[in-house]
PDB file of N, CA and C in Angstrom:
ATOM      1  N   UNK A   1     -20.930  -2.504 -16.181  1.00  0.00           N
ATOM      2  CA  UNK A   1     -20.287  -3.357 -15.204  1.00  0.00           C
ATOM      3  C   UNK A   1     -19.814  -2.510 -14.026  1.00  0.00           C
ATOM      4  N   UNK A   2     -20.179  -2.918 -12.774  1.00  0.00           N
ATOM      5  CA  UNK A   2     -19.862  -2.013 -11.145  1.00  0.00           C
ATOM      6  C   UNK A   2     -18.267  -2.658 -11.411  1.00  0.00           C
ATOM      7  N   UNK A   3     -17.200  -1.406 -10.820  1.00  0.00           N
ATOM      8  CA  UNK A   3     -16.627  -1.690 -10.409  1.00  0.00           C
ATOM      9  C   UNK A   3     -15.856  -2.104  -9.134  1.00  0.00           C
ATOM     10  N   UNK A   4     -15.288  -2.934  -8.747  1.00  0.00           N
ATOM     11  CA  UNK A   4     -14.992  -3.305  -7.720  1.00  0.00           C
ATOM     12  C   UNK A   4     -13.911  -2.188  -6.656  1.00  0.00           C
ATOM     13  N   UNK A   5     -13.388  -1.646  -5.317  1.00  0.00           N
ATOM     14  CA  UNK A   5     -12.336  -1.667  -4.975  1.00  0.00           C
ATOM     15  C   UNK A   5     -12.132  -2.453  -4.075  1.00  0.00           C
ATOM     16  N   UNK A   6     -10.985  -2.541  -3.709  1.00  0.00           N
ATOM     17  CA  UNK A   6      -9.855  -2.991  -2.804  1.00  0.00           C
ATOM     18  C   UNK A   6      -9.054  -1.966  -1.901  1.00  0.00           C
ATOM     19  N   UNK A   7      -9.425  -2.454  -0.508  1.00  0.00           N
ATOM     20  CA  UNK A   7      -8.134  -0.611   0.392  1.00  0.00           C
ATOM     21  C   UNK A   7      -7.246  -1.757   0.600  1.00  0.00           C
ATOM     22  N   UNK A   8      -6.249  -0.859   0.302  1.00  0.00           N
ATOM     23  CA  UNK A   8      -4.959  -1.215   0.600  1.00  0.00           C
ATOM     24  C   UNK A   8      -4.552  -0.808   2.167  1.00  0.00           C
ATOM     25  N   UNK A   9      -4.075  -1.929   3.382  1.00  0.00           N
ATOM     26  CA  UNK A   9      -4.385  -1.545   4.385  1.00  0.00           C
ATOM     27  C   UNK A   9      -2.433  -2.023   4.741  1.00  0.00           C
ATOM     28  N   UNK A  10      -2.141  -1.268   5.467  1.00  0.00           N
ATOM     29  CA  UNK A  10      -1.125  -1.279   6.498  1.00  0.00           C
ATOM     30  C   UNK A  10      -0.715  -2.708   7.398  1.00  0.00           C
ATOM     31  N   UNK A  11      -0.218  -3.872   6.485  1.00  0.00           N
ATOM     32  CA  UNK A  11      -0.342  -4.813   6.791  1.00  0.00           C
ATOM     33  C   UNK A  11       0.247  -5.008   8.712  1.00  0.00           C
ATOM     34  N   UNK A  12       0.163  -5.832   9.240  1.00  0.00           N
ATOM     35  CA  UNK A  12       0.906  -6.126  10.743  1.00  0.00           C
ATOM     36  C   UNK A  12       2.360  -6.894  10.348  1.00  0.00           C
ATOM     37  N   UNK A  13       3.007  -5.926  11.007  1.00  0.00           N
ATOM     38  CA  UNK A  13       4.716  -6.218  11.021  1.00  0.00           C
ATOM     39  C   UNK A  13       4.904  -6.443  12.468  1.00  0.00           C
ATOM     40  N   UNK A  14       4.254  -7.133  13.252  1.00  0.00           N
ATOM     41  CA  UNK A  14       5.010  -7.495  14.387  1.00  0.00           C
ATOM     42  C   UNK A  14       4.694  -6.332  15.655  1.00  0.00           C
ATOM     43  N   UNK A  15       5.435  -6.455  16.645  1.00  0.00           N
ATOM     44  CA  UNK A  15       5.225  -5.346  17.220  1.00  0.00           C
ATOM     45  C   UNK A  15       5.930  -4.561  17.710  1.00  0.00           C
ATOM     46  N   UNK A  16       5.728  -2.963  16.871  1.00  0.00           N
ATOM     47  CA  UNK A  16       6.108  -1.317  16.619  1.00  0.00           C
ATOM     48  C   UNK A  16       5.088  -0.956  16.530  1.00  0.00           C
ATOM     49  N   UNK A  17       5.960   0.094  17.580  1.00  0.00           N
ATOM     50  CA  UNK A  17       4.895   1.615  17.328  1.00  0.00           C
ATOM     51  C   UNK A  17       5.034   2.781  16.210  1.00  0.00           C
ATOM     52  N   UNK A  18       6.494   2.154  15.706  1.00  0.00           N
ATOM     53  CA  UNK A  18       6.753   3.013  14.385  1.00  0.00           C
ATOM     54  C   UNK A  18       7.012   2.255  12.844  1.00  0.00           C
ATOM     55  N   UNK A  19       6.015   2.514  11.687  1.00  0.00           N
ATOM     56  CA  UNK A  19       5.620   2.388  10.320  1.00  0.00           C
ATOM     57  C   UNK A  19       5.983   3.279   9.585  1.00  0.00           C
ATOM     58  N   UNK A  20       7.190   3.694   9.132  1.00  0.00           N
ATOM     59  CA  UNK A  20       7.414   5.018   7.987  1.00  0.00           C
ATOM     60  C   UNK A  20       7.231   4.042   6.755  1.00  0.00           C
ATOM     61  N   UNK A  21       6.188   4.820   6.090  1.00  0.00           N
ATOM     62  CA  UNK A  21       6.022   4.640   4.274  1.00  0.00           C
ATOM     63  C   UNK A  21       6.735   5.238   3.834  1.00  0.00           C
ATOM     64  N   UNK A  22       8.080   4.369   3.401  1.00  0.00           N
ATOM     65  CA  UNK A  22       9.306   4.715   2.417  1.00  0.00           C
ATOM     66  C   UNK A  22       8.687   5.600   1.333  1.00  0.00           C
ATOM     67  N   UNK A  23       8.455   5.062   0.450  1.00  0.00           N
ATOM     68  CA  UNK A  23       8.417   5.180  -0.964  1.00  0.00           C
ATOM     69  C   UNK A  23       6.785   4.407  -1.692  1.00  0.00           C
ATOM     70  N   UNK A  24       6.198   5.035  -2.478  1.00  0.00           N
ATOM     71  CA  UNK A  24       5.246   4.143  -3.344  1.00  0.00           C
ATOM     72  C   UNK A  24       5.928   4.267  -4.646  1.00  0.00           C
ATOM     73  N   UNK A  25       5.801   2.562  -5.166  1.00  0.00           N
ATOM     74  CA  UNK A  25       6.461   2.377  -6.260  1.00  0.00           C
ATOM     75  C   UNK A  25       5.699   2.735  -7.792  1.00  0.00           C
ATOM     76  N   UNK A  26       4.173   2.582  -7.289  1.00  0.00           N
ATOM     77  CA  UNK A  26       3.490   3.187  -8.245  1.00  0.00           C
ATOM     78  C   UNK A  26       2.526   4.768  -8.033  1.00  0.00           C
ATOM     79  N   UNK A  27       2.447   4.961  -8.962  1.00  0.00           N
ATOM     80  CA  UNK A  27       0.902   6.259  -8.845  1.00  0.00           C
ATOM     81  C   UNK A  27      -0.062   6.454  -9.091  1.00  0.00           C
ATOM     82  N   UNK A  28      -0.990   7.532  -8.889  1.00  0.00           N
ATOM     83  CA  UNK A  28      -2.005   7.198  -8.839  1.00  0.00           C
ATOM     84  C   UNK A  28      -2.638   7.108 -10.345  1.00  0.00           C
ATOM     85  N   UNK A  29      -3.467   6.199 -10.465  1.00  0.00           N
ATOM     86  CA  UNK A  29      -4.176   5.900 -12.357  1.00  0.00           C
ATOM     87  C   UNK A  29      -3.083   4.610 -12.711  1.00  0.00           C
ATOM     88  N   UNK A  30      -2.013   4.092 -12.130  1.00  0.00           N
ATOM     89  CA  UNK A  30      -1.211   3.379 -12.543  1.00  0.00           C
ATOM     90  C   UNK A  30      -1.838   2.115 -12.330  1.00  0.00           C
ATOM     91  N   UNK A  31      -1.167   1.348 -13.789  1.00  0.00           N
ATOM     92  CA  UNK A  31      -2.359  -0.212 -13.211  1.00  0.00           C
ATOM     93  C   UNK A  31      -1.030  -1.029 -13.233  1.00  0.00           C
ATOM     94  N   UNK A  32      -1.556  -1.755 -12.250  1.00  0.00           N
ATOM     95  CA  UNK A  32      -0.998  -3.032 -11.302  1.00  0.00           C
ATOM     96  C   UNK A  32      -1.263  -4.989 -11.573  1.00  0.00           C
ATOM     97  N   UNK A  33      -0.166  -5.600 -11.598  1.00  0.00           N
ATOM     98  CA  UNK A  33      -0.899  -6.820 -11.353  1.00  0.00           C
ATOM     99  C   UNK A  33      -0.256  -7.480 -10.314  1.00  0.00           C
ATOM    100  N   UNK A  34      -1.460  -8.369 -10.208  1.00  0.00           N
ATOM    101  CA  UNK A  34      -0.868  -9.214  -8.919  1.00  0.00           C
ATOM    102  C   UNK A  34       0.945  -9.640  -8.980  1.00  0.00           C
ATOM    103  N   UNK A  35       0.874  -9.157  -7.501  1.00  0.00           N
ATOM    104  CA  UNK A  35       2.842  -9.454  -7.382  1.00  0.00           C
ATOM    105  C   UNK A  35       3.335  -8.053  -7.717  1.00  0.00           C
ATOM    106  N   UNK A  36       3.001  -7.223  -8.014  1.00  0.00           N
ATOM    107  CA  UNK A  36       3.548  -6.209  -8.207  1.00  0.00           C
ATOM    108  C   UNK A  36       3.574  -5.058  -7.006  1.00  0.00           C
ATOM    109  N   UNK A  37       5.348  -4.773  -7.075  1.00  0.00           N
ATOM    110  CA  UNK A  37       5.285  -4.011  -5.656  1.00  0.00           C
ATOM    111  C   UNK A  37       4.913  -2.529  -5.707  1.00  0.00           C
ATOM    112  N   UNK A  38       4.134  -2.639  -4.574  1.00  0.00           N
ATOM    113  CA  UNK A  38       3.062  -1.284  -4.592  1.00  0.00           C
ATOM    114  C   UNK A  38       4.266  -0.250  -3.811  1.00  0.00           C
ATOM    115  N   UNK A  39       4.166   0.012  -2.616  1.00  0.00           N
ATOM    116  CA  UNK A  39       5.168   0.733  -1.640  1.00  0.00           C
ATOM    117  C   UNK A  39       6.220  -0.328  -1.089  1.00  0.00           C
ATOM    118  N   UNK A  40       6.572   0.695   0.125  1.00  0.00           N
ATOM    119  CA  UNK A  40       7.546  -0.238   0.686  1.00  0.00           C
ATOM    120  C   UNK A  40       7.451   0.728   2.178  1.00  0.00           C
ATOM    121  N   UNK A  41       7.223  -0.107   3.449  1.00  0.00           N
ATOM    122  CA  UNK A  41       7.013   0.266   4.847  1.00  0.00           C
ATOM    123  C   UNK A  41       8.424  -0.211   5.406  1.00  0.00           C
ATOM    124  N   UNK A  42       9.047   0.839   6.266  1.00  0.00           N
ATOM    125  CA  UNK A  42      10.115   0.653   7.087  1.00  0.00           C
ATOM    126  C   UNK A  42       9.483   0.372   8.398  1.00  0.00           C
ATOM    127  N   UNK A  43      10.381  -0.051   9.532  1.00  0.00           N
ATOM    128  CA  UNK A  43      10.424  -0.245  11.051  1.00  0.00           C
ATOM    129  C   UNK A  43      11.377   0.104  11.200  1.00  0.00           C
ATOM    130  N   UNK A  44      11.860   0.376  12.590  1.00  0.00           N
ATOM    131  CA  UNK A  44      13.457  -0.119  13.233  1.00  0.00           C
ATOM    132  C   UNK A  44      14.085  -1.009  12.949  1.00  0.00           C
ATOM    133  N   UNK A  45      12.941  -1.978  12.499  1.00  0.00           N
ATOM    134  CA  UNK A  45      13.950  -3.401  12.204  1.00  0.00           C
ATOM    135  C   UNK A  45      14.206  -3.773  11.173  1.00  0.00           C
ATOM    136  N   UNK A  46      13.282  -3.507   9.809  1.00  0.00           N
ATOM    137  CA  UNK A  46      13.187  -4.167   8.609  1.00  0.00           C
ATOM    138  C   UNK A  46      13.046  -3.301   7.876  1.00  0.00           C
ATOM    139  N   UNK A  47      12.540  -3.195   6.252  1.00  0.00           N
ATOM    140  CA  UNK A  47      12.085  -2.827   5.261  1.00  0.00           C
ATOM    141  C   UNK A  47      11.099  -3.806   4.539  1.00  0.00           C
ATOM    142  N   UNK A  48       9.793  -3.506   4.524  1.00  0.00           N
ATOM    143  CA  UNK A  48       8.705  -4.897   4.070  1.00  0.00           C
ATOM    144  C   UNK A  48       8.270  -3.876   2.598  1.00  0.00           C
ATOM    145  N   UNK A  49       8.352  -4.632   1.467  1.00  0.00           N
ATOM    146  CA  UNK A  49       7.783  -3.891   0.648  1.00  0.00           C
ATOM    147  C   UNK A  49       6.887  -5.052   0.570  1.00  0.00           C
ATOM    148  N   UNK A  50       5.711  -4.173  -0.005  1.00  0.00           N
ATOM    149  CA  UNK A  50       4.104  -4.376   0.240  1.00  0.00           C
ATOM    150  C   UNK A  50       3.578  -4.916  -1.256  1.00  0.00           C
ATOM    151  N   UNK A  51       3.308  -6.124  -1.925  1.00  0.00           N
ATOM    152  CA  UNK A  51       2.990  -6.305  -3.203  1.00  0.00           C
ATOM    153  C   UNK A  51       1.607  -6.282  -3.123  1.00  0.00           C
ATOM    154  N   UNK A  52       0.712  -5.976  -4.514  1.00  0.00           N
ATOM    155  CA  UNK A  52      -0.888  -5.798  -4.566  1.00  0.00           C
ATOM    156  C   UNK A  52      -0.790  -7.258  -4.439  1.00  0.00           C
ATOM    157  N   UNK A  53      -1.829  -7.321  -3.796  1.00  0.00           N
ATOM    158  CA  UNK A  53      -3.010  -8.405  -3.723  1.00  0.00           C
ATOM    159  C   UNK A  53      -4.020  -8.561  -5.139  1.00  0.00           C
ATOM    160  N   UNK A  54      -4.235  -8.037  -5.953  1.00  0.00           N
ATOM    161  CA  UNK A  54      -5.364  -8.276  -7.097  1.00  0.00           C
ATOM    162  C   UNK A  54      -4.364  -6.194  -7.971  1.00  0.00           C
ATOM    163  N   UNK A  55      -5.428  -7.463  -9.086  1.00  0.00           N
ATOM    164  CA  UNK A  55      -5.017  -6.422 -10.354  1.00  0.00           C
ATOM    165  C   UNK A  55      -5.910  -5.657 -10.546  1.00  0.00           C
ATOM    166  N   UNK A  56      -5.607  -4.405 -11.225  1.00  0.00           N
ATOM    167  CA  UNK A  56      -6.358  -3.121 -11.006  1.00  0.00           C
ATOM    168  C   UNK A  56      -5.324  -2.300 -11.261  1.00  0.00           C
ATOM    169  N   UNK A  57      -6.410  -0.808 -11.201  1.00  0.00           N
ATOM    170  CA  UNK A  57      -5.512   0.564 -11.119  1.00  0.00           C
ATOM    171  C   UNK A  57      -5.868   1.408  -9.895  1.00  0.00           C
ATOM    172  N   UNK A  58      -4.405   1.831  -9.517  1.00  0.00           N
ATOM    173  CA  UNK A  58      -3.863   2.772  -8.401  1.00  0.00           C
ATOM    174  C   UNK A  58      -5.395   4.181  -8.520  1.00  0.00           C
ATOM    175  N   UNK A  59      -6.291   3.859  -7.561  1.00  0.00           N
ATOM    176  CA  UNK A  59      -6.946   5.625  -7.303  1.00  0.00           C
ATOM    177  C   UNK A  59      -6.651   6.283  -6.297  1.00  0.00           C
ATOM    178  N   UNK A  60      -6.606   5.707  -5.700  1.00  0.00           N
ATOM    179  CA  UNK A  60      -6.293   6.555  -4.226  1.00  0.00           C
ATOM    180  C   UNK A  60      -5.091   6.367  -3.793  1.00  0.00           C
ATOM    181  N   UNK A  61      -4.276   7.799  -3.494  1.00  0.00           N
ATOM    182  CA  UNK A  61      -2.882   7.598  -1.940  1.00  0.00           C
ATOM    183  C   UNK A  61      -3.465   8.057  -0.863  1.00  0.00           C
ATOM    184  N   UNK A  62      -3.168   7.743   0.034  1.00  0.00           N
ATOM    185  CA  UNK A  62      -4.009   8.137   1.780  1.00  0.00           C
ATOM    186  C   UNK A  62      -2.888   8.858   2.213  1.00  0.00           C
ATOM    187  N   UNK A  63      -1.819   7.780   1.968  1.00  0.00           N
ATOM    188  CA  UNK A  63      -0.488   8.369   2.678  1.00  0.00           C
ATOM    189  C   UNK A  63       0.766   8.414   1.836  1.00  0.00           C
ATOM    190  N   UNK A  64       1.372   9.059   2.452  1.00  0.00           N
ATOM    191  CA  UNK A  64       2.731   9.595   1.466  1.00  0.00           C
ATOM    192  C   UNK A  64       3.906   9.412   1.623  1.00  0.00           C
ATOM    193  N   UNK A  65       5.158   9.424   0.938  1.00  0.00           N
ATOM    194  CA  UNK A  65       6.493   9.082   1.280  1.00  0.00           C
ATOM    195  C   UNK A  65       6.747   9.912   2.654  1.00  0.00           C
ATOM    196  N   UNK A  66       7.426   9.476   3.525  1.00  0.00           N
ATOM    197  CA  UNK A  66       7.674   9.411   4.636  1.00  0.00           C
ATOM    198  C   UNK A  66       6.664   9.601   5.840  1.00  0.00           C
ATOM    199  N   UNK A  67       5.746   9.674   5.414  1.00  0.00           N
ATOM    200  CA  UNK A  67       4.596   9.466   6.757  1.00  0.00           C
ATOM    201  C   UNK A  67       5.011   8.556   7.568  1.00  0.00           C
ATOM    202  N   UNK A  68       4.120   8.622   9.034  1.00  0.00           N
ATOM    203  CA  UNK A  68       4.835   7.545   9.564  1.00  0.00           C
ATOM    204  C   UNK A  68       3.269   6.972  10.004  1.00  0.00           C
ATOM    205  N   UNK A  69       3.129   5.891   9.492  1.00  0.00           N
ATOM    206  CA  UNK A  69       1.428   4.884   9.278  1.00  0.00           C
ATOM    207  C   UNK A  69       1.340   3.971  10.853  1.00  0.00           C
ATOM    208  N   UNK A  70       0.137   3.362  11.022  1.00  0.00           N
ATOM    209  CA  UNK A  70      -0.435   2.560  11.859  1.00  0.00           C
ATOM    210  C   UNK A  70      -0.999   1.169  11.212  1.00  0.00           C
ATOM    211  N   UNK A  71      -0.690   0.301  12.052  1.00  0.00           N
ATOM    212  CA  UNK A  71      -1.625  -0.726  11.394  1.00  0.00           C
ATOM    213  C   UNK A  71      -2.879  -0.873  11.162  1.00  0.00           C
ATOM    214  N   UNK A  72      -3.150  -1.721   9.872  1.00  0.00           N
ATOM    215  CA  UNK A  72      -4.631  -1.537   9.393  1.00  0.00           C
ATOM    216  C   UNK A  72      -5.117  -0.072   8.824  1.00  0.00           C
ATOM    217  N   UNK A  73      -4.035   0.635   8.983  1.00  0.00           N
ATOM    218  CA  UNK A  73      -4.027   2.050   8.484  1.00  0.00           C
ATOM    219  C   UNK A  73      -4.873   1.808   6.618  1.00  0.00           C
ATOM    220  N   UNK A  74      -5.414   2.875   6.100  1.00  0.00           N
ATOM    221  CA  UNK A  74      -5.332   2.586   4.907  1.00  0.00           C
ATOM    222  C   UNK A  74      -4.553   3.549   3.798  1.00  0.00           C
ATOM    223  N   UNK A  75      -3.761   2.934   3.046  1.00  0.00           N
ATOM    224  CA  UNK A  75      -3.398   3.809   2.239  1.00  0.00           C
ATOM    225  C   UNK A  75      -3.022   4.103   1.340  1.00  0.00           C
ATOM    226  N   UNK A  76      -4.138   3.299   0.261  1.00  0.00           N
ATOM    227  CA  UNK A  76      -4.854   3.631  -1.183  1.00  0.00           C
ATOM    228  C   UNK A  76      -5.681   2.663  -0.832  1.00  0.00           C
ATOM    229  N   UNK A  77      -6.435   2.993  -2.324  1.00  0.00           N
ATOM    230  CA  UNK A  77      -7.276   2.089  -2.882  1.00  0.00           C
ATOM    231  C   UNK A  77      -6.828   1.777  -4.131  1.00  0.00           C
ATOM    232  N   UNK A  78      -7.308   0.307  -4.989  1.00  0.00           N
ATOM    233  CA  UNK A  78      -7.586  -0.500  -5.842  1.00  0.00           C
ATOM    234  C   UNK A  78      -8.622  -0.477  -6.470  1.00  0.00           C
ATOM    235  N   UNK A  79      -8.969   0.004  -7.838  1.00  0.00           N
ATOM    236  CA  UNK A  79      -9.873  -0.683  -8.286  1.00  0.00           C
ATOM    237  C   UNK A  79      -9.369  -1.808  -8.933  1.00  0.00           C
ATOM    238  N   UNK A  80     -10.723  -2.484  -8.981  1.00  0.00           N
ATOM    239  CA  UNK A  80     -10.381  -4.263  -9.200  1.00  0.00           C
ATOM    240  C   UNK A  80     -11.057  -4.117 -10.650  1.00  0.00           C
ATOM    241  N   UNK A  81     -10.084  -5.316 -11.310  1.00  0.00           N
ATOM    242  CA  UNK A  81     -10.043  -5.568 -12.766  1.00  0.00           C
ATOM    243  C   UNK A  81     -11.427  -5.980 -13.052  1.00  0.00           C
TER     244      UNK A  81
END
């Protein structure tokens, strides 16, 4: 059976020029289900934590606690269940 992924992309918060990736709540090989919060992206204005979209396990980090990301940025991947 092929497995599937999923990138996890830098959702749009409005408009900033600044995205710091707080924290990821999981790691990498860690499996996930839907609703489950992955990271969490700051602004100036807010704190958005980011839940997976589909179930799977964590392979990839792109980016890291305190980076500061772009939208549509990617940063992991999913493989899909």
């Amino acid at each position: 059976m092929d497995s599937k992924s999923f990138e996890l992309k830098t959702p749009d918060l409005g408009d900033t020029d600044k995205i710091e990736l707080l924290k990821w709540y999981v790691s990498v090989n860690q499996t996930v289900k839907v609703g489950d919060e992955l990271l969490e992206l700051v602004t100036d204005k807010a704190a958005f934590p980011v839940e997976s979209p589909h179930s799977g396990i964590l392979k990839s980090i792109f980016a890291n606690s305190g980076d500061i990301v772009t939208k549509n940025q990617i940063l992991g991947v999913l493989e899909l269940d």
